[in-house]
N, C-alpha and C. Protein backbone atom coordinates (compact mmCIF):
# COMPACT_ATOMS: atom_id res chain seq x y z
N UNK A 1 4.02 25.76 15.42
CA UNK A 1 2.93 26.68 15.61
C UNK A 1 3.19 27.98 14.85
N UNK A 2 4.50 28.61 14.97
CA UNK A 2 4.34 29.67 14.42
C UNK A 2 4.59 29.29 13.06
N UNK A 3 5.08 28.39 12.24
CA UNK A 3 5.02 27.81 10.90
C UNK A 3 3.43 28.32 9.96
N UNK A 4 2.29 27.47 11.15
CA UNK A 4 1.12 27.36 10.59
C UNK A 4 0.39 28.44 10.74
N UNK A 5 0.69 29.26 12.02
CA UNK A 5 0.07 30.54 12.62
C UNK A 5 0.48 31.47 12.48
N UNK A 6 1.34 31.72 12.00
CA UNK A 6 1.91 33.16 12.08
C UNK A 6 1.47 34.08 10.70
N UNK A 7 1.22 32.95 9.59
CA UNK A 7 0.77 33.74 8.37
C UNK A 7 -0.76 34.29 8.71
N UNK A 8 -1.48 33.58 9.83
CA UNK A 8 -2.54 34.12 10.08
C UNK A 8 -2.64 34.83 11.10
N UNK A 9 -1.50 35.25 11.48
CA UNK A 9 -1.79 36.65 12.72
C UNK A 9 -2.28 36.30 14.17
N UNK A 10 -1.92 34.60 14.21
CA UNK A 10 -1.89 33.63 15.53
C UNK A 10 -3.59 34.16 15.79
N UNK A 11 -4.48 34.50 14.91
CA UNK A 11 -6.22 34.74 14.86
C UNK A 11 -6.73 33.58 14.87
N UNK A 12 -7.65 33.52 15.72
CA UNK A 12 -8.67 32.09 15.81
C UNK A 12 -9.86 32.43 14.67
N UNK A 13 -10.32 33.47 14.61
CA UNK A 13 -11.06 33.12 13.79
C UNK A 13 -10.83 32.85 12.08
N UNK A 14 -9.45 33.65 11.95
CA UNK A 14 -8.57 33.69 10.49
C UNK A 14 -8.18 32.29 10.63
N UNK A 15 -8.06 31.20 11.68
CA UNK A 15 -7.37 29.77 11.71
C UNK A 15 -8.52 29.24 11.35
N UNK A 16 -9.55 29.28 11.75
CA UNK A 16 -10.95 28.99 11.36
C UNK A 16 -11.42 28.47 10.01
N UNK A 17 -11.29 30.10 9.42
CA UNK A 17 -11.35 30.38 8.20
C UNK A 17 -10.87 29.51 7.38
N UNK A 18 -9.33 29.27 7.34
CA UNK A 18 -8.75 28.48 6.96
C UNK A 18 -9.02 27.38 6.58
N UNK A 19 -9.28 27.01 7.79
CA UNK A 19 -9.76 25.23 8.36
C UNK A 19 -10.81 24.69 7.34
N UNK A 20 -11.83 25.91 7.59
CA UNK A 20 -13.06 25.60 6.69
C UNK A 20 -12.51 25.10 5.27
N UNK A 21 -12.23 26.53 4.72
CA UNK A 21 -11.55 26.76 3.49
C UNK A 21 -10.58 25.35 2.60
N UNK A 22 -10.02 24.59 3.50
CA UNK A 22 -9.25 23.34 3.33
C UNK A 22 -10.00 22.12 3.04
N UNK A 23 -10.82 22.41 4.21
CA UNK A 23 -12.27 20.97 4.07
C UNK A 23 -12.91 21.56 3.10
N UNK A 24 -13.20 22.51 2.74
CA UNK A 24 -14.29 22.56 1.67
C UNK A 24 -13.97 22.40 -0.14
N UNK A 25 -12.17 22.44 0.03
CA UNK A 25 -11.38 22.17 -1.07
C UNK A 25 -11.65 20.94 -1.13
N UNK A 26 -11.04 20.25 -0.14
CA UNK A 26 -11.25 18.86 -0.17
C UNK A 26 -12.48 17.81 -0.66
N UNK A 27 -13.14 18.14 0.41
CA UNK A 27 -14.60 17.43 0.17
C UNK A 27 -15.47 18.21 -1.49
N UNK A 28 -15.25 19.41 -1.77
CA UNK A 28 -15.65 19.80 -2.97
C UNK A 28 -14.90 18.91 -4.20
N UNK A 29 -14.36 18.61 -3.92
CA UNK A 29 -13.43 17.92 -5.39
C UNK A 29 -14.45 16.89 -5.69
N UNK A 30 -16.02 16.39 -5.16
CA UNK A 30 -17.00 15.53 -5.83
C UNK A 30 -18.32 16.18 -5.26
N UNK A 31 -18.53 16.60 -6.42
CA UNK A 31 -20.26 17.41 -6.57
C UNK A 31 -21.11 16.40 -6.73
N UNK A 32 -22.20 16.47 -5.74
CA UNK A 32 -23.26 15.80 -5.80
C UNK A 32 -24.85 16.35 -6.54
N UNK A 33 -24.96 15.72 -7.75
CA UNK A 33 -26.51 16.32 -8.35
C UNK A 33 -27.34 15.27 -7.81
N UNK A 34 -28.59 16.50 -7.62
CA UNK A 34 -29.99 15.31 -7.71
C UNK A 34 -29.97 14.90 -5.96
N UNK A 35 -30.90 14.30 -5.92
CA UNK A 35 -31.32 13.21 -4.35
C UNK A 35 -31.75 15.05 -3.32
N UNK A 36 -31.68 14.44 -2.41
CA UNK A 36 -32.42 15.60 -1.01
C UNK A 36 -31.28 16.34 -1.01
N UNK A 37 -31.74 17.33 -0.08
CA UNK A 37 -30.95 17.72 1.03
C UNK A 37 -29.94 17.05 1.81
N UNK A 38 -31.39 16.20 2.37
CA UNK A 38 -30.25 15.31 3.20
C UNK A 38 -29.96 14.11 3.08
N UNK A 39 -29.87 13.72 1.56
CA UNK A 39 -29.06 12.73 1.20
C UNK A 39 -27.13 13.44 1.04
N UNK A 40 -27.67 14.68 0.93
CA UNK A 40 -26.06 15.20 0.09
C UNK A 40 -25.61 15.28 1.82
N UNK A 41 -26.48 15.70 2.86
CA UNK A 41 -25.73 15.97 3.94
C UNK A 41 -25.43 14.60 4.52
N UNK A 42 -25.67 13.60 4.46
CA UNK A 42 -25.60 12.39 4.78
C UNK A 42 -24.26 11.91 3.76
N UNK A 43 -23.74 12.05 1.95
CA UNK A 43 -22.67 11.48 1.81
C UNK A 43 -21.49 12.74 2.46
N UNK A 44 -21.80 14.01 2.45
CA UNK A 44 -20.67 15.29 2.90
C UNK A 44 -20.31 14.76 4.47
N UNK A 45 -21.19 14.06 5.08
CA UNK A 45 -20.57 13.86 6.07
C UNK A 45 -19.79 12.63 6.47
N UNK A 46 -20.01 11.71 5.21
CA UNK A 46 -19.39 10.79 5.36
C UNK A 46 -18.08 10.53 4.52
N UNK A 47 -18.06 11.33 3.57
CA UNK A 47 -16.84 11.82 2.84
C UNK A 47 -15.74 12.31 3.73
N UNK A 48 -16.16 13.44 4.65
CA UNK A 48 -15.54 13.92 5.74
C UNK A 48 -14.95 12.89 6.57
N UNK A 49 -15.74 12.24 7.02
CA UNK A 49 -15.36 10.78 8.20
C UNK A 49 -14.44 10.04 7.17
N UNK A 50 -14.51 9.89 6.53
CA UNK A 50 -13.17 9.30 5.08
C UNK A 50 -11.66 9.58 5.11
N UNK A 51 -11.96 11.40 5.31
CA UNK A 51 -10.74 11.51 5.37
C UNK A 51 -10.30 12.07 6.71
N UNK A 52 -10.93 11.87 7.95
CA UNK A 52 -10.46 13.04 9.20
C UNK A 52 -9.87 11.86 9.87
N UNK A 53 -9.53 10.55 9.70
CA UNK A 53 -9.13 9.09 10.75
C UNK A 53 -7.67 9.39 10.55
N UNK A 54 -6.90 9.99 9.75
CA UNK A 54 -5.87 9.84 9.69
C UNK A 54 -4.84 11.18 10.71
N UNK A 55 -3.72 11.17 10.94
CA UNK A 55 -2.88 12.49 12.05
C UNK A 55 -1.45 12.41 11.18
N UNK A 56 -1.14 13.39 11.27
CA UNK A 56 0.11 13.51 10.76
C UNK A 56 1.01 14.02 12.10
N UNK A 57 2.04 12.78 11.43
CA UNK A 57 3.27 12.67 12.51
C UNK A 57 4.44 13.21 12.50
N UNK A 58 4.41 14.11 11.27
CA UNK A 58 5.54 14.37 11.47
C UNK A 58 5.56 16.02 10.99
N UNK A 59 6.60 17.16 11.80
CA UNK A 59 6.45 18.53 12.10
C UNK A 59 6.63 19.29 10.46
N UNK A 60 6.63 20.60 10.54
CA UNK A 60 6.91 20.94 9.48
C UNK A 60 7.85 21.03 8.68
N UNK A 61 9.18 20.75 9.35
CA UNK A 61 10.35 20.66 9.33
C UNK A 61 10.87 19.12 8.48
N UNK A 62 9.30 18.06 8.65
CA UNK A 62 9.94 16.82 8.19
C UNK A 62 10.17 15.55 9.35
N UNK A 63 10.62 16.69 10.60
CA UNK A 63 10.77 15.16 11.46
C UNK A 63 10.29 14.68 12.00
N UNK A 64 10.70 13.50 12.52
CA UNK A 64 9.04 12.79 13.41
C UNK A 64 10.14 11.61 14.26
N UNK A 65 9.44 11.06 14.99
CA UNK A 65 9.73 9.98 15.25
C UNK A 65 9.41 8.79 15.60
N UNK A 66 10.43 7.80 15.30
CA UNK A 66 10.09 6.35 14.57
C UNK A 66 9.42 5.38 15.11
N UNK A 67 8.92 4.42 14.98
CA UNK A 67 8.53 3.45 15.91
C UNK A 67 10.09 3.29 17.04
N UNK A 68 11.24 2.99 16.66
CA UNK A 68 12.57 2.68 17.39
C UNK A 68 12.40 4.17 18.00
N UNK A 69 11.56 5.11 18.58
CA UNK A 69 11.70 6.03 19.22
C UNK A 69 13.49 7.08 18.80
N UNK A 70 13.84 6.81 17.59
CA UNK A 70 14.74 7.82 17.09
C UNK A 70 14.08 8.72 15.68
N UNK A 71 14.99 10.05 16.11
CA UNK A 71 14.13 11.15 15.50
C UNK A 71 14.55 11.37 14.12
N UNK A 72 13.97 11.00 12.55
CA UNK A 72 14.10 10.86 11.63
C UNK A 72 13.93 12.35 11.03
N UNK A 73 14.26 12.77 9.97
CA UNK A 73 13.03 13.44 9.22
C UNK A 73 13.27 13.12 7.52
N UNK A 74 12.17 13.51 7.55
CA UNK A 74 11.40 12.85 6.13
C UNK A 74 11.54 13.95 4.62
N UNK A 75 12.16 13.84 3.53
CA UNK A 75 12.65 14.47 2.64
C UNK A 75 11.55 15.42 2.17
N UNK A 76 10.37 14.44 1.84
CA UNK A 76 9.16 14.93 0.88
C UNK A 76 8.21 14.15 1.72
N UNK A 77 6.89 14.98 1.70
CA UNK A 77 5.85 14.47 1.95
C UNK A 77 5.50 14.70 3.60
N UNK A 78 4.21 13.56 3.70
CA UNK A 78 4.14 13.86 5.28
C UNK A 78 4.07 12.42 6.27
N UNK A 79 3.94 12.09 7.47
CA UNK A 79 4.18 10.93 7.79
C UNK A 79 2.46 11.12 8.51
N UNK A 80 1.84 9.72 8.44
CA UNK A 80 0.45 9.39 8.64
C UNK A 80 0.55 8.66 9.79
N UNK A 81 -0.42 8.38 10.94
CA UNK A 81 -0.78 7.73 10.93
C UNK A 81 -2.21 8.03 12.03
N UNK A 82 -2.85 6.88 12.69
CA UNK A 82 -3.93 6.71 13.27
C UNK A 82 -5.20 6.02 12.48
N UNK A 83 -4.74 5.30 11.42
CA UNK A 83 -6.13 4.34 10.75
C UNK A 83 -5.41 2.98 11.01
N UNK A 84 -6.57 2.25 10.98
CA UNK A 84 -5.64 1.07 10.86
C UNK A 84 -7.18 1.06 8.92
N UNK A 85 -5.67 -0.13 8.12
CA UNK A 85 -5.88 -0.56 6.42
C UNK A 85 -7.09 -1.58 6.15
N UNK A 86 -7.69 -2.14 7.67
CA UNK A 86 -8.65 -3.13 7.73
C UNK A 86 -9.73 -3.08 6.45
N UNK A 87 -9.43 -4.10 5.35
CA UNK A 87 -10.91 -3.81 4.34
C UNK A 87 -10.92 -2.25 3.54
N UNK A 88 -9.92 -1.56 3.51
CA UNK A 88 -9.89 -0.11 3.49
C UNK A 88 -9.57 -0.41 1.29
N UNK A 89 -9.52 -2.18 1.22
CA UNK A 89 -9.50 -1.72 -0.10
C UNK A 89 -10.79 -1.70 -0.93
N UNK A 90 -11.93 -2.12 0.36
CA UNK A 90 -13.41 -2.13 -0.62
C UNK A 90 -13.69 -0.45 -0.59
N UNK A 91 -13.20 0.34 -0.04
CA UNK A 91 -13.46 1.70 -0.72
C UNK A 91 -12.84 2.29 -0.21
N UNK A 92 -11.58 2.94 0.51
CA UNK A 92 -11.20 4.27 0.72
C UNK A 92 -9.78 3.84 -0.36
N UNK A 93 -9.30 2.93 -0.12
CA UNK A 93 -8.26 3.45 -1.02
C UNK A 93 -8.42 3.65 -2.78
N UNK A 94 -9.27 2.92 -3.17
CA UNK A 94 -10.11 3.84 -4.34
C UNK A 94 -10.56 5.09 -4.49
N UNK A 95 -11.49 5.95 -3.35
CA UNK A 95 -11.50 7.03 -2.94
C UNK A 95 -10.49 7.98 -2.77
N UNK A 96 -9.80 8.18 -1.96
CA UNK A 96 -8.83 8.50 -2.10
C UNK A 96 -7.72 8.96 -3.04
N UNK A 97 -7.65 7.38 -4.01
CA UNK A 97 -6.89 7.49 -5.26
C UNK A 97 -7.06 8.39 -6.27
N UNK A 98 -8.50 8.71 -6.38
CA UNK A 98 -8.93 9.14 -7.20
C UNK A 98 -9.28 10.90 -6.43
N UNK A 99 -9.70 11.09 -5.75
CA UNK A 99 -10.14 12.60 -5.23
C UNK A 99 -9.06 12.90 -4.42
N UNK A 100 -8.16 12.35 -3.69
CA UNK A 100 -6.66 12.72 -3.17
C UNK A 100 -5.38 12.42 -2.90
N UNK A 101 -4.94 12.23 -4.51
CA UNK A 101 -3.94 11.37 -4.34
C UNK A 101 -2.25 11.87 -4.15
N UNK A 102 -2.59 13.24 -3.52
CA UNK A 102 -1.79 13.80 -2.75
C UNK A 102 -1.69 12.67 -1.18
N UNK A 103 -2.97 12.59 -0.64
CA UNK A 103 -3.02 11.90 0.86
C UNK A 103 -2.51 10.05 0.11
N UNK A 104 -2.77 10.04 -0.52
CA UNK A 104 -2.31 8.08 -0.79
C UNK A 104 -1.13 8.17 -1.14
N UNK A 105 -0.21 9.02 -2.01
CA UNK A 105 1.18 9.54 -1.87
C UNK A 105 1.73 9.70 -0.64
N UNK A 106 0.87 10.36 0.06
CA UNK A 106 1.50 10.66 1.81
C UNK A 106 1.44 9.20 2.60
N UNK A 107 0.51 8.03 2.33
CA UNK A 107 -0.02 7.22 3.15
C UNK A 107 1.07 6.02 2.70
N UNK A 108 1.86 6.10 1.35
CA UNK A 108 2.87 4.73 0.93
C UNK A 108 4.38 5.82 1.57
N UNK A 109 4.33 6.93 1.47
CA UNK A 109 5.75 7.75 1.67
C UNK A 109 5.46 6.81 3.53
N UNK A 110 4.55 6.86 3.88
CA UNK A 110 4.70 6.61 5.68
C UNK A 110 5.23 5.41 5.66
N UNK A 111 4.41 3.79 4.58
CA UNK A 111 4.71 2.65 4.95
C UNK A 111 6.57 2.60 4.65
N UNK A 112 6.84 3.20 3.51
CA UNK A 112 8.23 3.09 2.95
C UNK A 112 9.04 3.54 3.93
N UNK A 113 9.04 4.35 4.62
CA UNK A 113 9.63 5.31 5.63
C UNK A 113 9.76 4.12 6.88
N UNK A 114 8.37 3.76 7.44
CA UNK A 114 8.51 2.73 8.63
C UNK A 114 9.41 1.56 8.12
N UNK A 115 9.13 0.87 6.85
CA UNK A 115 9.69 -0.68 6.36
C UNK A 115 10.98 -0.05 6.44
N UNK A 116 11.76 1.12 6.34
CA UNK A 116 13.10 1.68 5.74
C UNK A 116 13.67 1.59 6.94
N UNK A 117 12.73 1.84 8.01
CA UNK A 117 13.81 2.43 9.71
C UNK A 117 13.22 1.10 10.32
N UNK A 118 12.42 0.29 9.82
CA UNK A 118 12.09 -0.87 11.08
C UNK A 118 12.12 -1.88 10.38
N UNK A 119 12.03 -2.65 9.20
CA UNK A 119 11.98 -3.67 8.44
C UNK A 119 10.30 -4.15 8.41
N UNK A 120 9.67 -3.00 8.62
CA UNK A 120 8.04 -3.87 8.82
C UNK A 120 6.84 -2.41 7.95
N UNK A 121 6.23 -2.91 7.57
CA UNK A 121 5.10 -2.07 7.06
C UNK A 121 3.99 -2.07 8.09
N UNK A 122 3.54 -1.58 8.69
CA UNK A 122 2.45 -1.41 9.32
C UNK A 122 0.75 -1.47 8.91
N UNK A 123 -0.10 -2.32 9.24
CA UNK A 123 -1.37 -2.60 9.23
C UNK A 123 -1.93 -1.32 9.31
N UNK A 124 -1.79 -0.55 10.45
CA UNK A 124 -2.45 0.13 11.52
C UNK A 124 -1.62 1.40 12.07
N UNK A 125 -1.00 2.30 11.31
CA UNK A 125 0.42 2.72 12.01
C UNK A 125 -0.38 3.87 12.95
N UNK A 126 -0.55 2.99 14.46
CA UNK A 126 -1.13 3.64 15.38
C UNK A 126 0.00 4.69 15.95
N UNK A 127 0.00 6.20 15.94
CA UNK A 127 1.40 6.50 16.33
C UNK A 127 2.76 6.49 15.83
N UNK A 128 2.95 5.79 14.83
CA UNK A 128 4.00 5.62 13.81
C UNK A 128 4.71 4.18 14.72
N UNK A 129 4.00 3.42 15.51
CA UNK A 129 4.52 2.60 16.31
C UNK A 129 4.04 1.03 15.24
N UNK A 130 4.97 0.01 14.94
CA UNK A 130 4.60 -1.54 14.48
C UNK A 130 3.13 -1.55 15.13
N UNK A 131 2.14 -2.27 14.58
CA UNK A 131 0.67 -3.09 14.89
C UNK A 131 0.75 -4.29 14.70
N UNK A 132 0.36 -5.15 15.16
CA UNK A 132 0.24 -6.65 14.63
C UNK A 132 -1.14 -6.85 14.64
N UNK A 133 -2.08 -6.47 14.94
CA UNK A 133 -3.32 -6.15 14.76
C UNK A 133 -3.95 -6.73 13.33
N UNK A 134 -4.86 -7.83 13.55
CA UNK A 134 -5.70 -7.88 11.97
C UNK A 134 -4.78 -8.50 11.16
N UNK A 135 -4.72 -9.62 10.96
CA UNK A 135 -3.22 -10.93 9.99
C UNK A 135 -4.23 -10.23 8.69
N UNK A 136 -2.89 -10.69 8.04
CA UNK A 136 -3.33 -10.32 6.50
C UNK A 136 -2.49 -8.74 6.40
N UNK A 137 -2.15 -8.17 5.40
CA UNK A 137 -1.52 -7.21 5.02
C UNK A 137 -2.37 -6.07 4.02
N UNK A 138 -3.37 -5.22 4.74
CA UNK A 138 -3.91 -4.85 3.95
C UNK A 138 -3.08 -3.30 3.30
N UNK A 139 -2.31 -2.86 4.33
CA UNK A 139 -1.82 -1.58 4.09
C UNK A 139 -0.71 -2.15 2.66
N UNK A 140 -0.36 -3.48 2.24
CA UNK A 140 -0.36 -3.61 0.87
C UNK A 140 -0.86 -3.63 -0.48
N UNK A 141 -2.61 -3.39 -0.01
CA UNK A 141 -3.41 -3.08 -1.31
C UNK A 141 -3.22 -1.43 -1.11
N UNK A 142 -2.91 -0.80 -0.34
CA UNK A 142 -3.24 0.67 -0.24
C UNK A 142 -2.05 0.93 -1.32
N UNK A 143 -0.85 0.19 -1.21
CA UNK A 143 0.24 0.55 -1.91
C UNK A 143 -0.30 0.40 -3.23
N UNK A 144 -0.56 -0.74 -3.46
CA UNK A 144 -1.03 -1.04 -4.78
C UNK A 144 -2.03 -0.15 -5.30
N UNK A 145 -3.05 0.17 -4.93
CA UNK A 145 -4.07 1.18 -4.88
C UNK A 145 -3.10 2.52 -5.65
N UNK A 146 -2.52 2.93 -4.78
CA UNK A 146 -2.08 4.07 -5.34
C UNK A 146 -0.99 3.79 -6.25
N UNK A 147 -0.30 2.80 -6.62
CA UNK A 147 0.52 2.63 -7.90
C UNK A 147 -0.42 2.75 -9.24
């Protein structure tokens, strides 16, 4: 807390600010010409829903901990989880690749990290905990995706 808050004077509305300021980096990185109003408010909000499924697990410091409930921390990057990879290669991990491939860097640093401390890549890394959820291995096109 004081990591993230303290440069802003522990202010809700300066955290605010921020907040905005981050999403609007984000979601700005693809300008929409042409169509309505509310066609653009209809893809901005679904751009948004694109990228808000995911939580980061691990502190600022790096550490987190593992599915084996021991406390790791992580060199570079950040640890993901709360999506599950279901079909995620007919469009987000294209998306992604291309408008943030800071977050698909963060999303293979998580699978490498889990396969490293558990011997398993995760589908679904609900919690940073194994899924068996959904046969088939899709959180392996995500890898591929971002190679």
């Amino acid at each position: 807390m004081e990591e993230e808050l303290a440069p802003l004077d522990f202010d809700f509305d300066k955290t605010v600010q921020q907040a905005r300021a981050q999403w609007n980096e984000l979601l700005g990185r693809i300008t929409v010409k042409g169509g309505t109003e509310q066609d653009k408010v209809k893809f901005y909000t679904n751009l948004y829903r694109a990228f808000a499924g995911k939580q980061t697990w691990s502190d600022v410091n790096g550490k987190y901990v593992d599915a084996e409930e021991n406390v790791q921390t992580l060199g570079k990057g950040k640890m993901y989880g709360g999506d599950a990879f279901w079909n995620t290669y007919w469009n987000l991990n294209g998306l992604w690749s291309i408008v943030a491939p800071e977050i698909m860097d963060d999303w293979v640093t998580t699978q490498l990290e889990m396969f490293h401390h558990t011997g398993w890549t995760c589908k679904g890394p609900a919690g940073l905990e194994y899924s068996g959820i959904m046969e088939g291995s899709h959180e392996t096109t995500l890898m591929v995706a971002a190679y």
